[in-house]
N, C-alpha and C. Protein backbone atom coordinates (compact mmCIF):
# COMPACT_ATOMS: atom_id res chain seq x y z
N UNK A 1 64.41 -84.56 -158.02
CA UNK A 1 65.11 -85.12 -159.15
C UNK A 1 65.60 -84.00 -160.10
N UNK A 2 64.60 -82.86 -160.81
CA UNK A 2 64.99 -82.13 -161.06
C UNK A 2 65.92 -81.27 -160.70
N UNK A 3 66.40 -80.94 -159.56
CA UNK A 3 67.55 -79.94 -158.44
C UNK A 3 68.94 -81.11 -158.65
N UNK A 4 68.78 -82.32 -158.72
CA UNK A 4 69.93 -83.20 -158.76
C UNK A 4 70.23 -82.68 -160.15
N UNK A 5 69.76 -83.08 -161.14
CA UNK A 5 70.01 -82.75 -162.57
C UNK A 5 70.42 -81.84 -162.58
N UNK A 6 69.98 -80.54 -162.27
CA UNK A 6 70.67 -79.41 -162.37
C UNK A 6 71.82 -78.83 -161.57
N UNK A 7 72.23 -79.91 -160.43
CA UNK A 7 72.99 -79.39 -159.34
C UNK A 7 74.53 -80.32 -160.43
N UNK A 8 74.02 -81.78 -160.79
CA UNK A 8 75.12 -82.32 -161.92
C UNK A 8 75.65 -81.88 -162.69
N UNK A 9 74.03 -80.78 -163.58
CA UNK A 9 74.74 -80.09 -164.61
C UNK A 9 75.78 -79.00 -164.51
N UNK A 10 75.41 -78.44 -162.82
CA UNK A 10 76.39 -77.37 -162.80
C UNK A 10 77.63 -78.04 -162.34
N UNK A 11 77.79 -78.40 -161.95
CA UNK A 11 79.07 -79.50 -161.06
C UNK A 11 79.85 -79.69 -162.53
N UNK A 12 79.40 -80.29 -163.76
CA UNK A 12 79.95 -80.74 -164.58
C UNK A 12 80.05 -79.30 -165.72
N UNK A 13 79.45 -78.83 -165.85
CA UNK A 13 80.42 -77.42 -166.26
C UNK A 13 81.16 -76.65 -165.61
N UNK A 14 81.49 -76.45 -164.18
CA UNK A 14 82.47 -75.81 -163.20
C UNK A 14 83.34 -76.99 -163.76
N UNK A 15 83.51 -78.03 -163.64
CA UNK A 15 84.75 -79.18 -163.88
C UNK A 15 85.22 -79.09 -165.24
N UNK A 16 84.18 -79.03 -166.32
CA UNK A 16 85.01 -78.47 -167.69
C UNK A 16 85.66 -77.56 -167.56
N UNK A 17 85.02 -76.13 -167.28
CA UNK A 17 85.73 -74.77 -167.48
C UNK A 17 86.81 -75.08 -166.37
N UNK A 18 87.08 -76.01 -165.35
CA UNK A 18 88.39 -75.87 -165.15
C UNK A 18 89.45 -76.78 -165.61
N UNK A 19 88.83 -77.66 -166.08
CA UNK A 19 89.36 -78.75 -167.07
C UNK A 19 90.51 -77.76 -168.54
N UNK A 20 89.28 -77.02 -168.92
CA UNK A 20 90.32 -76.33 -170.05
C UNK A 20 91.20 -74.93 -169.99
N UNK A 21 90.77 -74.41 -168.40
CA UNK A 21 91.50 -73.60 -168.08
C UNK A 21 93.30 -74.57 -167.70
N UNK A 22 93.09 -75.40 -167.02
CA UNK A 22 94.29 -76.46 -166.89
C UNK A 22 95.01 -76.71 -168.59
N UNK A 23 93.57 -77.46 -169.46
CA UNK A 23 94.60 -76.96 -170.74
C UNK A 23 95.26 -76.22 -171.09
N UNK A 24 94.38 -75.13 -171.31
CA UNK A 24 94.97 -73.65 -171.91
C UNK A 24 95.79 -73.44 -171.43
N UNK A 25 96.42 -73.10 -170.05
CA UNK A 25 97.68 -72.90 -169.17
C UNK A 25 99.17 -73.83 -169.38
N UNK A 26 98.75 -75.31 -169.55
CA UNK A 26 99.88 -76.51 -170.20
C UNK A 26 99.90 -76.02 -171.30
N UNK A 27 98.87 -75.58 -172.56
CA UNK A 27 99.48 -75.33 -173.99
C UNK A 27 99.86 -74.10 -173.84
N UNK A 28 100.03 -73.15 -172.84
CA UNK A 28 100.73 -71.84 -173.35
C UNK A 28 101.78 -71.88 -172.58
N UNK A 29 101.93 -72.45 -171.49
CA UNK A 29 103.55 -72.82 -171.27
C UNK A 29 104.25 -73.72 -171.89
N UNK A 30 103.62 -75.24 -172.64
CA UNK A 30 104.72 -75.89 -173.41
C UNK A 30 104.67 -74.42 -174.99
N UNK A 31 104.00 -74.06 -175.49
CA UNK A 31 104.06 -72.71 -176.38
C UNK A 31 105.21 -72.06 -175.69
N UNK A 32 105.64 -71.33 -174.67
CA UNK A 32 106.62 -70.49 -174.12
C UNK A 32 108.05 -71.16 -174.11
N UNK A 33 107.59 -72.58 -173.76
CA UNK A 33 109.01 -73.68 -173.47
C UNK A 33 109.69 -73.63 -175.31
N UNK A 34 108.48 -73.69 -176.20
CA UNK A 34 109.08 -73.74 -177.22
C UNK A 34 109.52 -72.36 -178.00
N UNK A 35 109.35 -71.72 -177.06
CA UNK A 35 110.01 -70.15 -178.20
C UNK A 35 111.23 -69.85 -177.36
N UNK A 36 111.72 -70.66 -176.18
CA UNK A 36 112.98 -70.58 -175.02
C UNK A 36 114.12 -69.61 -176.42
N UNK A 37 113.73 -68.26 -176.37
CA UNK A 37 114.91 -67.71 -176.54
C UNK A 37 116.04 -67.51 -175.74
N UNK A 38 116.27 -67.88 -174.78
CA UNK A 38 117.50 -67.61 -173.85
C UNK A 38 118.84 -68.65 -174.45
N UNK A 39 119.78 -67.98 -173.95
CA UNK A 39 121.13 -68.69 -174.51
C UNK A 39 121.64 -67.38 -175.71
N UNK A 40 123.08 -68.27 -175.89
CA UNK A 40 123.57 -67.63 -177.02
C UNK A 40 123.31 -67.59 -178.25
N UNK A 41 123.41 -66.30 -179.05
CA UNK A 41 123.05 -65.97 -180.39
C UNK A 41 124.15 -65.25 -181.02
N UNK A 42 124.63 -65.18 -182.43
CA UNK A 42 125.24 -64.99 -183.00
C UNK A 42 124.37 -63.88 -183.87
N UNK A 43 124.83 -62.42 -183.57
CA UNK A 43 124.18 -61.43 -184.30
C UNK A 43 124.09 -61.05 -185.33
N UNK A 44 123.36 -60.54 -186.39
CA UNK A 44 123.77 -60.23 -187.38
C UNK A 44 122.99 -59.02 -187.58
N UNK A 45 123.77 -57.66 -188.53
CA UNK A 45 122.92 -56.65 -188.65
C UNK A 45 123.15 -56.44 -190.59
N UNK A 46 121.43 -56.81 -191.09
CA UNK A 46 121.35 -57.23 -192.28
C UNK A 46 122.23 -57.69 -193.39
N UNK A 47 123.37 -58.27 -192.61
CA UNK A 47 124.54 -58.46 -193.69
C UNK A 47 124.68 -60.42 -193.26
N UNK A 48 125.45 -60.79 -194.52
CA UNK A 48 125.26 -62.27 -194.10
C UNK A 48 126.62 -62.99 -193.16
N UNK A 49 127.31 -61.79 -192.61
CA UNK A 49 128.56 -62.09 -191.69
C UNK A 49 127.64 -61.70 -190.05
N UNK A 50 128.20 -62.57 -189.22
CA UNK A 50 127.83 -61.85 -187.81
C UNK A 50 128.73 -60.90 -187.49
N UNK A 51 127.98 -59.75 -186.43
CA UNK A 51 128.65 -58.31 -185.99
C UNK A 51 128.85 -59.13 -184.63
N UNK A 52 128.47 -59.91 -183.98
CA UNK A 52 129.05 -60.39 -182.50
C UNK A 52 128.14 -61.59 -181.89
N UNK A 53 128.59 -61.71 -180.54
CA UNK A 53 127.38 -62.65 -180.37
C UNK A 53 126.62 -61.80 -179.13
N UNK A 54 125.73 -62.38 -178.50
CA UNK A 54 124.31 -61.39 -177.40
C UNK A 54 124.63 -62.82 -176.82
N UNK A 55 123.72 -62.35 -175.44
CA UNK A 55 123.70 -63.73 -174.54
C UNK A 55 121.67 -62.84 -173.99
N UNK A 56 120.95 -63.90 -174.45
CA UNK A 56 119.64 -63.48 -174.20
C UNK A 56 119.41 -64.29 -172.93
N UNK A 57 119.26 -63.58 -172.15
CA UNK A 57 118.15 -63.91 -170.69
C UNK A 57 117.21 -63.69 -170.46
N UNK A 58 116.13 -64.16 -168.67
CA UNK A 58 115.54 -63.59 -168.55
C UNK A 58 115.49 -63.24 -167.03
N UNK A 59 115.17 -61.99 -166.74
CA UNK A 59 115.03 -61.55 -164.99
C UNK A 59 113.86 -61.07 -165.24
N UNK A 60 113.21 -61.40 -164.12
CA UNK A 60 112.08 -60.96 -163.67
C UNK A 60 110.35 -61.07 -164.09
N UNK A 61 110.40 -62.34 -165.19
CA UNK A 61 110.24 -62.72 -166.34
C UNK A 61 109.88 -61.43 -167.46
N UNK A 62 110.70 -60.90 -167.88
CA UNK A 62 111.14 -60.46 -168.91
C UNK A 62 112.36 -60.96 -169.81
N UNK A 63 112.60 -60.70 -170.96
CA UNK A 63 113.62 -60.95 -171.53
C UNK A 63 114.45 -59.63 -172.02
N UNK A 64 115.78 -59.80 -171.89
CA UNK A 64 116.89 -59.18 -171.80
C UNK A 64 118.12 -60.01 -172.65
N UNK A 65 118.72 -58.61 -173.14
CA UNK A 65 120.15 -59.83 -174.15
C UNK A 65 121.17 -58.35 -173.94
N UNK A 66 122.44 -59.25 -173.90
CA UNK A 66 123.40 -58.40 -173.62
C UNK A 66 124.78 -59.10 -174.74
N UNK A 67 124.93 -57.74 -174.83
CA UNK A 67 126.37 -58.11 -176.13
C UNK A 67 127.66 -58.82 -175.31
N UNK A 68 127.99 -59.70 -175.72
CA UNK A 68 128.92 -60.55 -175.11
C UNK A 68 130.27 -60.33 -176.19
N UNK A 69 130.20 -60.11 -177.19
CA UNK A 69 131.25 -59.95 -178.49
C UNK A 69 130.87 -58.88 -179.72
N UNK A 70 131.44 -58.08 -180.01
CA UNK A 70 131.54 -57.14 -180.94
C UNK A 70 132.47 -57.91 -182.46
N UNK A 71 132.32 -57.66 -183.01
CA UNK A 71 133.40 -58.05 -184.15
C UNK A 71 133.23 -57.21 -185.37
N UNK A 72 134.51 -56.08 -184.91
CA UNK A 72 134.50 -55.12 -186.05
C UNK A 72 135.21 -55.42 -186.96
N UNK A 73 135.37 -55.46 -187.63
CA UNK A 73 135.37 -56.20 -189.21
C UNK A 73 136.20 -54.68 -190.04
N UNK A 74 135.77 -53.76 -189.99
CA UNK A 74 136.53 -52.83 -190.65
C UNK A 74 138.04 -52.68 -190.10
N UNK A 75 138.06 -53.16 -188.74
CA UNK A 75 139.67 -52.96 -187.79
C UNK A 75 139.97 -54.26 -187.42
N UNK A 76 139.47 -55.00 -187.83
CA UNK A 76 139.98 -56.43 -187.40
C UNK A 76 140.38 -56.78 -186.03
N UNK A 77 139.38 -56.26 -185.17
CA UNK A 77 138.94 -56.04 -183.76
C UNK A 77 137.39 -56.92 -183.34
N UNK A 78 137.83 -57.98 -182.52
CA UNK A 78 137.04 -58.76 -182.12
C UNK A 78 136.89 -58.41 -179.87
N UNK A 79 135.88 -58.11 -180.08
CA UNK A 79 136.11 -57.18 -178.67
C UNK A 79 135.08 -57.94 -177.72
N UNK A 80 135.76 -58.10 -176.74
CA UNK A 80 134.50 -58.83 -176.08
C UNK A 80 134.21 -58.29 -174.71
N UNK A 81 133.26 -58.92 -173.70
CA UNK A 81 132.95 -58.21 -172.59
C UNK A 81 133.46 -58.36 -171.55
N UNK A 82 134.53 -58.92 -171.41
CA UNK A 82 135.56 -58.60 -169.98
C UNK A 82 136.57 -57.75 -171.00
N UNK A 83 136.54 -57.43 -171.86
CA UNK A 83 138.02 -56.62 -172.25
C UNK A 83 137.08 -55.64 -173.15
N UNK A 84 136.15 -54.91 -172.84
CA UNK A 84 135.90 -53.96 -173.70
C UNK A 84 136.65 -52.93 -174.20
N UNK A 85 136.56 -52.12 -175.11
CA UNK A 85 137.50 -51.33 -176.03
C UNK A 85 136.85 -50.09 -176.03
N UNK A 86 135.54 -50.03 -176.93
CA UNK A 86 134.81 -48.63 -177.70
C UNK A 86 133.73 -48.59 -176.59
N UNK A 87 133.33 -47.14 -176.27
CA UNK A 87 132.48 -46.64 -175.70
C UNK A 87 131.59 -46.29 -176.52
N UNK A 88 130.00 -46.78 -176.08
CA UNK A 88 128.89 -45.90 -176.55
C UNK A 88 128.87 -44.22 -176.37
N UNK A 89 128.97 -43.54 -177.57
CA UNK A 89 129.52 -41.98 -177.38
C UNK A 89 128.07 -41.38 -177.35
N UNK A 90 127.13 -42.09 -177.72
CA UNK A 90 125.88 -41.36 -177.80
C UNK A 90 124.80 -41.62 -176.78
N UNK A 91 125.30 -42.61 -175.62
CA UNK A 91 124.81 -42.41 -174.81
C UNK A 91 125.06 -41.55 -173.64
N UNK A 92 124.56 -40.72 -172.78
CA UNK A 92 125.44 -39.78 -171.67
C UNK A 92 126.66 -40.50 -170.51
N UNK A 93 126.46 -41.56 -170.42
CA UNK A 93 127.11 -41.93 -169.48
C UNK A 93 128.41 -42.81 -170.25
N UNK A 94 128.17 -43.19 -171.10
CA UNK A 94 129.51 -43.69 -172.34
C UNK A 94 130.09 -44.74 -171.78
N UNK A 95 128.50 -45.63 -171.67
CA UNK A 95 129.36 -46.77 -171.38
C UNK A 95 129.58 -48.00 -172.12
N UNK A 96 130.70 -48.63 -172.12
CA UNK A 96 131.18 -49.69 -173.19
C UNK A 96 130.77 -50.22 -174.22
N UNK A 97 130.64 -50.42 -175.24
CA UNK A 97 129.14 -50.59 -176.41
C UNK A 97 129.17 -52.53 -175.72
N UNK A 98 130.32 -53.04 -175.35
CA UNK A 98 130.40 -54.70 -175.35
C UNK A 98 130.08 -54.83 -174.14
N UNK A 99 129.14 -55.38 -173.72
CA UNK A 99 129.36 -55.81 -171.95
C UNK A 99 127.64 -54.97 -171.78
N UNK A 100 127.28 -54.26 -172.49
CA UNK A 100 125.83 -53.48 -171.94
C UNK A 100 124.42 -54.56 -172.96
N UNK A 101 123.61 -53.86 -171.87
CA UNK A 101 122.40 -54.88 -172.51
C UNK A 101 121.68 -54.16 -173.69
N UNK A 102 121.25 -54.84 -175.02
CA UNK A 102 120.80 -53.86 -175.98
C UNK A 102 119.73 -54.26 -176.29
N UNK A 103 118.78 -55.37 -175.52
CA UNK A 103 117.69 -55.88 -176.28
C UNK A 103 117.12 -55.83 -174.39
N UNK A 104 115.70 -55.42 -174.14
CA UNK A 104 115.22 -55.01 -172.83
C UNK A 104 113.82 -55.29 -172.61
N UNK A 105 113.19 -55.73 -171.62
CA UNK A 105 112.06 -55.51 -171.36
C UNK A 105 110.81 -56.06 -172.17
N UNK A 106 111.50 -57.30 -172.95
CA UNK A 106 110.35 -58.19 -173.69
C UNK A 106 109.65 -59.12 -172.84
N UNK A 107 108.39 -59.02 -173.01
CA UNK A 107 106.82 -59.78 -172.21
C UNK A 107 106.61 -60.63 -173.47
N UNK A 108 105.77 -62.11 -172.88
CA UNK A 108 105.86 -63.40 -173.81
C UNK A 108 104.10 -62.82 -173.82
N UNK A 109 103.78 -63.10 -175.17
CA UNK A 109 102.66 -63.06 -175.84
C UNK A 109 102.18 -64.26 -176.22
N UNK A 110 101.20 -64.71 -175.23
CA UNK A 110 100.62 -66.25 -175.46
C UNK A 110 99.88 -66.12 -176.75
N UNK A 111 99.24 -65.10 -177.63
CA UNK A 111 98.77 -65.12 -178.42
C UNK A 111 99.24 -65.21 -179.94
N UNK A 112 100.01 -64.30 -179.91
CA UNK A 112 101.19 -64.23 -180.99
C UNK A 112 102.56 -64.77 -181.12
N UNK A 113 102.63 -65.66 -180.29
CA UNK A 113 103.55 -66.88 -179.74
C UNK A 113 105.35 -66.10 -180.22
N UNK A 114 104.93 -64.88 -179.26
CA UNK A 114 106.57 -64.11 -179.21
C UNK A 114 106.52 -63.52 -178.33
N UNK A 115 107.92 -62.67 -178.05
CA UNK A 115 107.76 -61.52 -177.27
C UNK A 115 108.03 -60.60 -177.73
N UNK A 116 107.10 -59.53 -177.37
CA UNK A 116 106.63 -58.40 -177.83
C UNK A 116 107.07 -57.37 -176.78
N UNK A 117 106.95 -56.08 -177.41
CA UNK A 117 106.74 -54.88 -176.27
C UNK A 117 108.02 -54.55 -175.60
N UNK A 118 109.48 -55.25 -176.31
CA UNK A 118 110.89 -54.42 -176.18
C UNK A 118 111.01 -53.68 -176.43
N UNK A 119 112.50 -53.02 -176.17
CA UNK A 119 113.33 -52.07 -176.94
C UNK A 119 114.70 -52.76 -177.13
N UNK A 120 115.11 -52.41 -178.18
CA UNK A 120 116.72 -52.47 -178.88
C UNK A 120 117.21 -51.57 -179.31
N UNK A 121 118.58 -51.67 -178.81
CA UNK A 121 119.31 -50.42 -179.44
C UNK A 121 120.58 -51.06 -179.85
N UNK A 122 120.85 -50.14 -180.75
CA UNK A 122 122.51 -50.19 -181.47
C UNK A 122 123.41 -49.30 -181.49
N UNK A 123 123.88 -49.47 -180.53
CA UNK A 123 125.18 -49.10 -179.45
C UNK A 123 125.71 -47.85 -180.48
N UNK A 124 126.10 -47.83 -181.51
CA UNK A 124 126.37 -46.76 -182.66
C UNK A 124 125.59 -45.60 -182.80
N UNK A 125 124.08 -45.56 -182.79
CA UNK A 125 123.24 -45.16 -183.13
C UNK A 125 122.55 -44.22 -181.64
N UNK A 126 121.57 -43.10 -181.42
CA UNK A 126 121.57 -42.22 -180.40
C UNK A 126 120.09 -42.87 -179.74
N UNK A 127 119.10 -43.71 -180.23
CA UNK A 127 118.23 -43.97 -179.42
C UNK A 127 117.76 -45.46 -180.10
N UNK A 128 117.01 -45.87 -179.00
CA UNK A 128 116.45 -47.59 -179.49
C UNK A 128 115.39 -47.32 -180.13
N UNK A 129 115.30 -48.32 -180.79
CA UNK A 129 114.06 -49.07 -181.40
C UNK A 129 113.03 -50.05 -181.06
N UNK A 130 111.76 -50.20 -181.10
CA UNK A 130 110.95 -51.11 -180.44
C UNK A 130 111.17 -52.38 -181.00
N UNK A 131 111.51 -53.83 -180.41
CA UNK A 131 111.34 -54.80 -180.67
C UNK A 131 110.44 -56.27 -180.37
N UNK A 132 110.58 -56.87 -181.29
CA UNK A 132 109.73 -58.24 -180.83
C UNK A 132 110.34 -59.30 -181.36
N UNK A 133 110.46 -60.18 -180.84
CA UNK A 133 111.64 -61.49 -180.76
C UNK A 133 110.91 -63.28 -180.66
N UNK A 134 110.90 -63.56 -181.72
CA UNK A 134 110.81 -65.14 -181.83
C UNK A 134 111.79 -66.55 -182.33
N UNK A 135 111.17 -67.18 -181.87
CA UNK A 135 112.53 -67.80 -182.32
C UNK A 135 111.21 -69.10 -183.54
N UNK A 136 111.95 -69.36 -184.69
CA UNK A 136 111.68 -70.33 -186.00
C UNK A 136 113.05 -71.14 -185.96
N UNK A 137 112.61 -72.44 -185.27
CA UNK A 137 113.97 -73.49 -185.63
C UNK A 137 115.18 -73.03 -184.38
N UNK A 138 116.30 -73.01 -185.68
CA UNK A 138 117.32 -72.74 -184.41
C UNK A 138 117.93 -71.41 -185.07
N UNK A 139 116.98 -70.55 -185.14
CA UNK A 139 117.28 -68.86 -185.27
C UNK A 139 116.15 -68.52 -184.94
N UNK A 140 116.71 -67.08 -184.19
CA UNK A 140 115.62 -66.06 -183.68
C UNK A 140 115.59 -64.66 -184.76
N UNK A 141 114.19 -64.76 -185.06
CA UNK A 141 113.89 -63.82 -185.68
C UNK A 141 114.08 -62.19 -184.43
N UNK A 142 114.24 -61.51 -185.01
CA UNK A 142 114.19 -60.01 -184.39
C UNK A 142 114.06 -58.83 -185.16
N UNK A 143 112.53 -58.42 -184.81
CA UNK A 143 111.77 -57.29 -185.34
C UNK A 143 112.13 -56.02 -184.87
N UNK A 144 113.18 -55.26 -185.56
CA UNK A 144 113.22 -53.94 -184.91
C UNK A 144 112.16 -53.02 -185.83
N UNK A 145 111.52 -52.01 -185.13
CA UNK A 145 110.85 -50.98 -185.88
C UNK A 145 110.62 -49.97 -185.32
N UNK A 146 110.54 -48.87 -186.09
CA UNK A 146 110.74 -46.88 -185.90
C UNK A 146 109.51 -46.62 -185.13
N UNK A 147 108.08 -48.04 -185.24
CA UNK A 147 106.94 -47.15 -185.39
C UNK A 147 106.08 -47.98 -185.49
N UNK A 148 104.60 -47.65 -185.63
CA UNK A 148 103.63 -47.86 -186.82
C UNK A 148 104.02 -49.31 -187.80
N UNK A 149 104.61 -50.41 -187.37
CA UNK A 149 105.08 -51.44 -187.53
C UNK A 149 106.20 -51.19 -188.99
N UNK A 150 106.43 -50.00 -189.01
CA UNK A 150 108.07 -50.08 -190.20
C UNK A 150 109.12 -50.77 -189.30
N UNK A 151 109.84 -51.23 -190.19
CA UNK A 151 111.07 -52.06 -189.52
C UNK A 151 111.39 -52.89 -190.21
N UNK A 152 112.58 -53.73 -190.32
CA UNK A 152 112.91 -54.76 -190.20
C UNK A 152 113.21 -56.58 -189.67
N UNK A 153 113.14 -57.41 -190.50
CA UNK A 153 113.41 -58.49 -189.08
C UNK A 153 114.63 -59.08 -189.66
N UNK A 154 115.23 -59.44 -189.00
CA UNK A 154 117.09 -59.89 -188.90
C UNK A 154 117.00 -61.08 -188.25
N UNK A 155 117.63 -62.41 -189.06
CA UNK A 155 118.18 -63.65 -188.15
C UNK A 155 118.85 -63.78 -187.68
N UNK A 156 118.71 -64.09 -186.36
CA UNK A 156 120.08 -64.35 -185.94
C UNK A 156 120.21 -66.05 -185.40
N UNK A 157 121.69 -66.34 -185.43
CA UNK A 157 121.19 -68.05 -185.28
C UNK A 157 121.96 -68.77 -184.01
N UNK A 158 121.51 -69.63 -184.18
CA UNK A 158 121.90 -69.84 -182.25
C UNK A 158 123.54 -70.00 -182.38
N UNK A 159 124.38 -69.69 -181.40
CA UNK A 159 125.21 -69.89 -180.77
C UNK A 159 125.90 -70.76 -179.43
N UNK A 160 126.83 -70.99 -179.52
CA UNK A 160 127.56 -71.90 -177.86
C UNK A 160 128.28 -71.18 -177.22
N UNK A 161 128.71 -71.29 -175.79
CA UNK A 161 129.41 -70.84 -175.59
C UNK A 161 131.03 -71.39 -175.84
N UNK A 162 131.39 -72.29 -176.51
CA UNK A 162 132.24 -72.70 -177.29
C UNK A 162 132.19 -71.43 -178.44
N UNK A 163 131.64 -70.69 -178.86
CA UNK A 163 131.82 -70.06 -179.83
C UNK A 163 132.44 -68.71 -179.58
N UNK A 164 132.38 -68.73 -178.24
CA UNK A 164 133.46 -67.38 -177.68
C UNK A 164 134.29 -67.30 -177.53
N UNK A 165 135.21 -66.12 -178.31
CA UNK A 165 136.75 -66.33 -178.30
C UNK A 165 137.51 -66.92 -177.32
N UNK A 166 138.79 -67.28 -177.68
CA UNK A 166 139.42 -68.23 -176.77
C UNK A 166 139.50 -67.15 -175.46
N UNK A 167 139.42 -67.89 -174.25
CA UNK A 167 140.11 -67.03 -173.03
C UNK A 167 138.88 -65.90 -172.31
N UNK A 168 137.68 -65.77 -173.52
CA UNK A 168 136.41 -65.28 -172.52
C UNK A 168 135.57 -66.37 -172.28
N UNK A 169 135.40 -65.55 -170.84
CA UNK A 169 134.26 -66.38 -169.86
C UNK A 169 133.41 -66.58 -170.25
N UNK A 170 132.64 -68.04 -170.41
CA UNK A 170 131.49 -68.43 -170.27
C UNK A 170 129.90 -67.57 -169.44
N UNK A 171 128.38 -67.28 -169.55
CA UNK A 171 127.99 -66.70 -168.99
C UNK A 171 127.67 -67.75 -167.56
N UNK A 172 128.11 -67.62 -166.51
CA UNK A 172 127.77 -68.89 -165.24
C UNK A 172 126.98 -68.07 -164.28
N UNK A 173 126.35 -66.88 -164.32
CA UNK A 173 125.66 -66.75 -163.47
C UNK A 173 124.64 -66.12 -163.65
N UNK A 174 123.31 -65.49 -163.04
CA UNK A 174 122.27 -65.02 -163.51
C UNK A 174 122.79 -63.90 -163.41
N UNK A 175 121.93 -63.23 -164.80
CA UNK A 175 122.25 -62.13 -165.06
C UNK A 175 121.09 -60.60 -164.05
N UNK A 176 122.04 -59.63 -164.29
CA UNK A 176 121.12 -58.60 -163.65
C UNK A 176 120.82 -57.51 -164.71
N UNK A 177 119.91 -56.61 -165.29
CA UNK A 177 119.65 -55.90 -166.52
C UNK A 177 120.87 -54.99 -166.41
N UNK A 178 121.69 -54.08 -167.11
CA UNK A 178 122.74 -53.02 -167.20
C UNK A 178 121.86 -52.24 -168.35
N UNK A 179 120.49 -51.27 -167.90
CA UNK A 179 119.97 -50.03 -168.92
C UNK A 179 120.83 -49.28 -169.03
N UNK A 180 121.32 -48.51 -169.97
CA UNK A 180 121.79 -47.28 -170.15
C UNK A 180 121.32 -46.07 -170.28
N UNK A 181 120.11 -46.43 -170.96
CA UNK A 181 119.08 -45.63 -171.46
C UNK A 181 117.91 -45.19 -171.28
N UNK A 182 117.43 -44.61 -171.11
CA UNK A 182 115.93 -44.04 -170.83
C UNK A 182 115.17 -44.04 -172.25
N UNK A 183 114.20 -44.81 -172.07
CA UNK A 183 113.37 -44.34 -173.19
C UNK A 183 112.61 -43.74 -172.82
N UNK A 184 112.05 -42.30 -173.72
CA UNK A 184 111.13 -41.62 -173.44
C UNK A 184 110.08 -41.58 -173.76
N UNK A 185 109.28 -42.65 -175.13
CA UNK A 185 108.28 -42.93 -175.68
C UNK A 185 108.41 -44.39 -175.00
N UNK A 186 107.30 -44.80 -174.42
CA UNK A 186 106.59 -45.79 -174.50
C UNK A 186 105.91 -46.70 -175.28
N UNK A 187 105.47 -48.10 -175.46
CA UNK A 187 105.39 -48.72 -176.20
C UNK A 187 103.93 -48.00 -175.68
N UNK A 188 103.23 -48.56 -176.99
CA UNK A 188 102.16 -47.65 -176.98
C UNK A 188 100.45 -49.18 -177.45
């Protein structure tokens, strides 16, 4: 009688602990379903006009965003990624600032309900910055920082592809990453 009791008791804690391992796994994927940063975003760099729009994906489960529209505002040049214009000059290979990917290599953090452990760069500028990316509502927050958690976070708010100039393509197929860059520090 005693060996039954204890053979129940173990039977029925192997069935909990997999009982809430089954939880835990449904609440951190409906958690992931709800931070679905992918799709279009309308960029902004700390000013209250957007600089273009990004098209955020994901391969490989990582997340990746690639500039789909530029909108320079000082030349009244709206540039997009089948008709790019300006070359990244500070990268070695100088390639197109519109059409390349600038946000790379973000992992979903079941804990801190984002993704963490990117890099971003700004196509102007000679090296990226580490980022981490959530989305509140229908804007994604995006944490760029030097370091030692200095930085900034910038909204950016969702977008359609209705919102792309007349006559560019829609994104219709999966995307593949386009790095330019090497980073040489590691997230740490």
């Amino acid at each position: 009688m005693k060996k039954k009791l204890i053979y129940m008791l173990f039977v029925f804690c192997v069935a909990a602990s997999l009982w809430a391992q089954e939880n835990e796994s449904t609440k951190e994927a409906e958690d992931k379903e709800q931070q679905d940063v992918t799709g279009y975003w309308f960029m902004y760099d700390m000013g209250k006009d957007p600089t273009g729009i990004a098209y955020i994906y994901e391969y490989n489960g990582r997340i990746y965003g690639r500039t789909l529209v530029t909108i320079h505002k000082h030349l009244d040049i709206v540039e997009t990624y089948d008709k790019p214009q300006f070359r990244s000059v500070h990268i070695e290979s100088q390639p197109f600032s519109t059409g390349q990917d600038i946000i790379w290599n973000l992992e979903w953090d079941a804990k801190k309900r984002k993704y963490i452990h990117g890099y971003i760069l700004d196509p102007r500028k000679k090296k990226p910055y580490y980022v981490d990316i959530w989305r509140e509502g229908d804007t994604l927050k995006v944490f760029g920082n030097i370091g030692a958690g200095i930085g900034a976070v910038v909204t950016w708010r969702r977008a359609q592809a209705s919102d792309l100039p007349p006559g560019t393509p829609p994104i219709t197929t999966k995307l593949v990453p386009k790095i330019y860059y090497e980073v040489k520090k590691k997230w740490q």
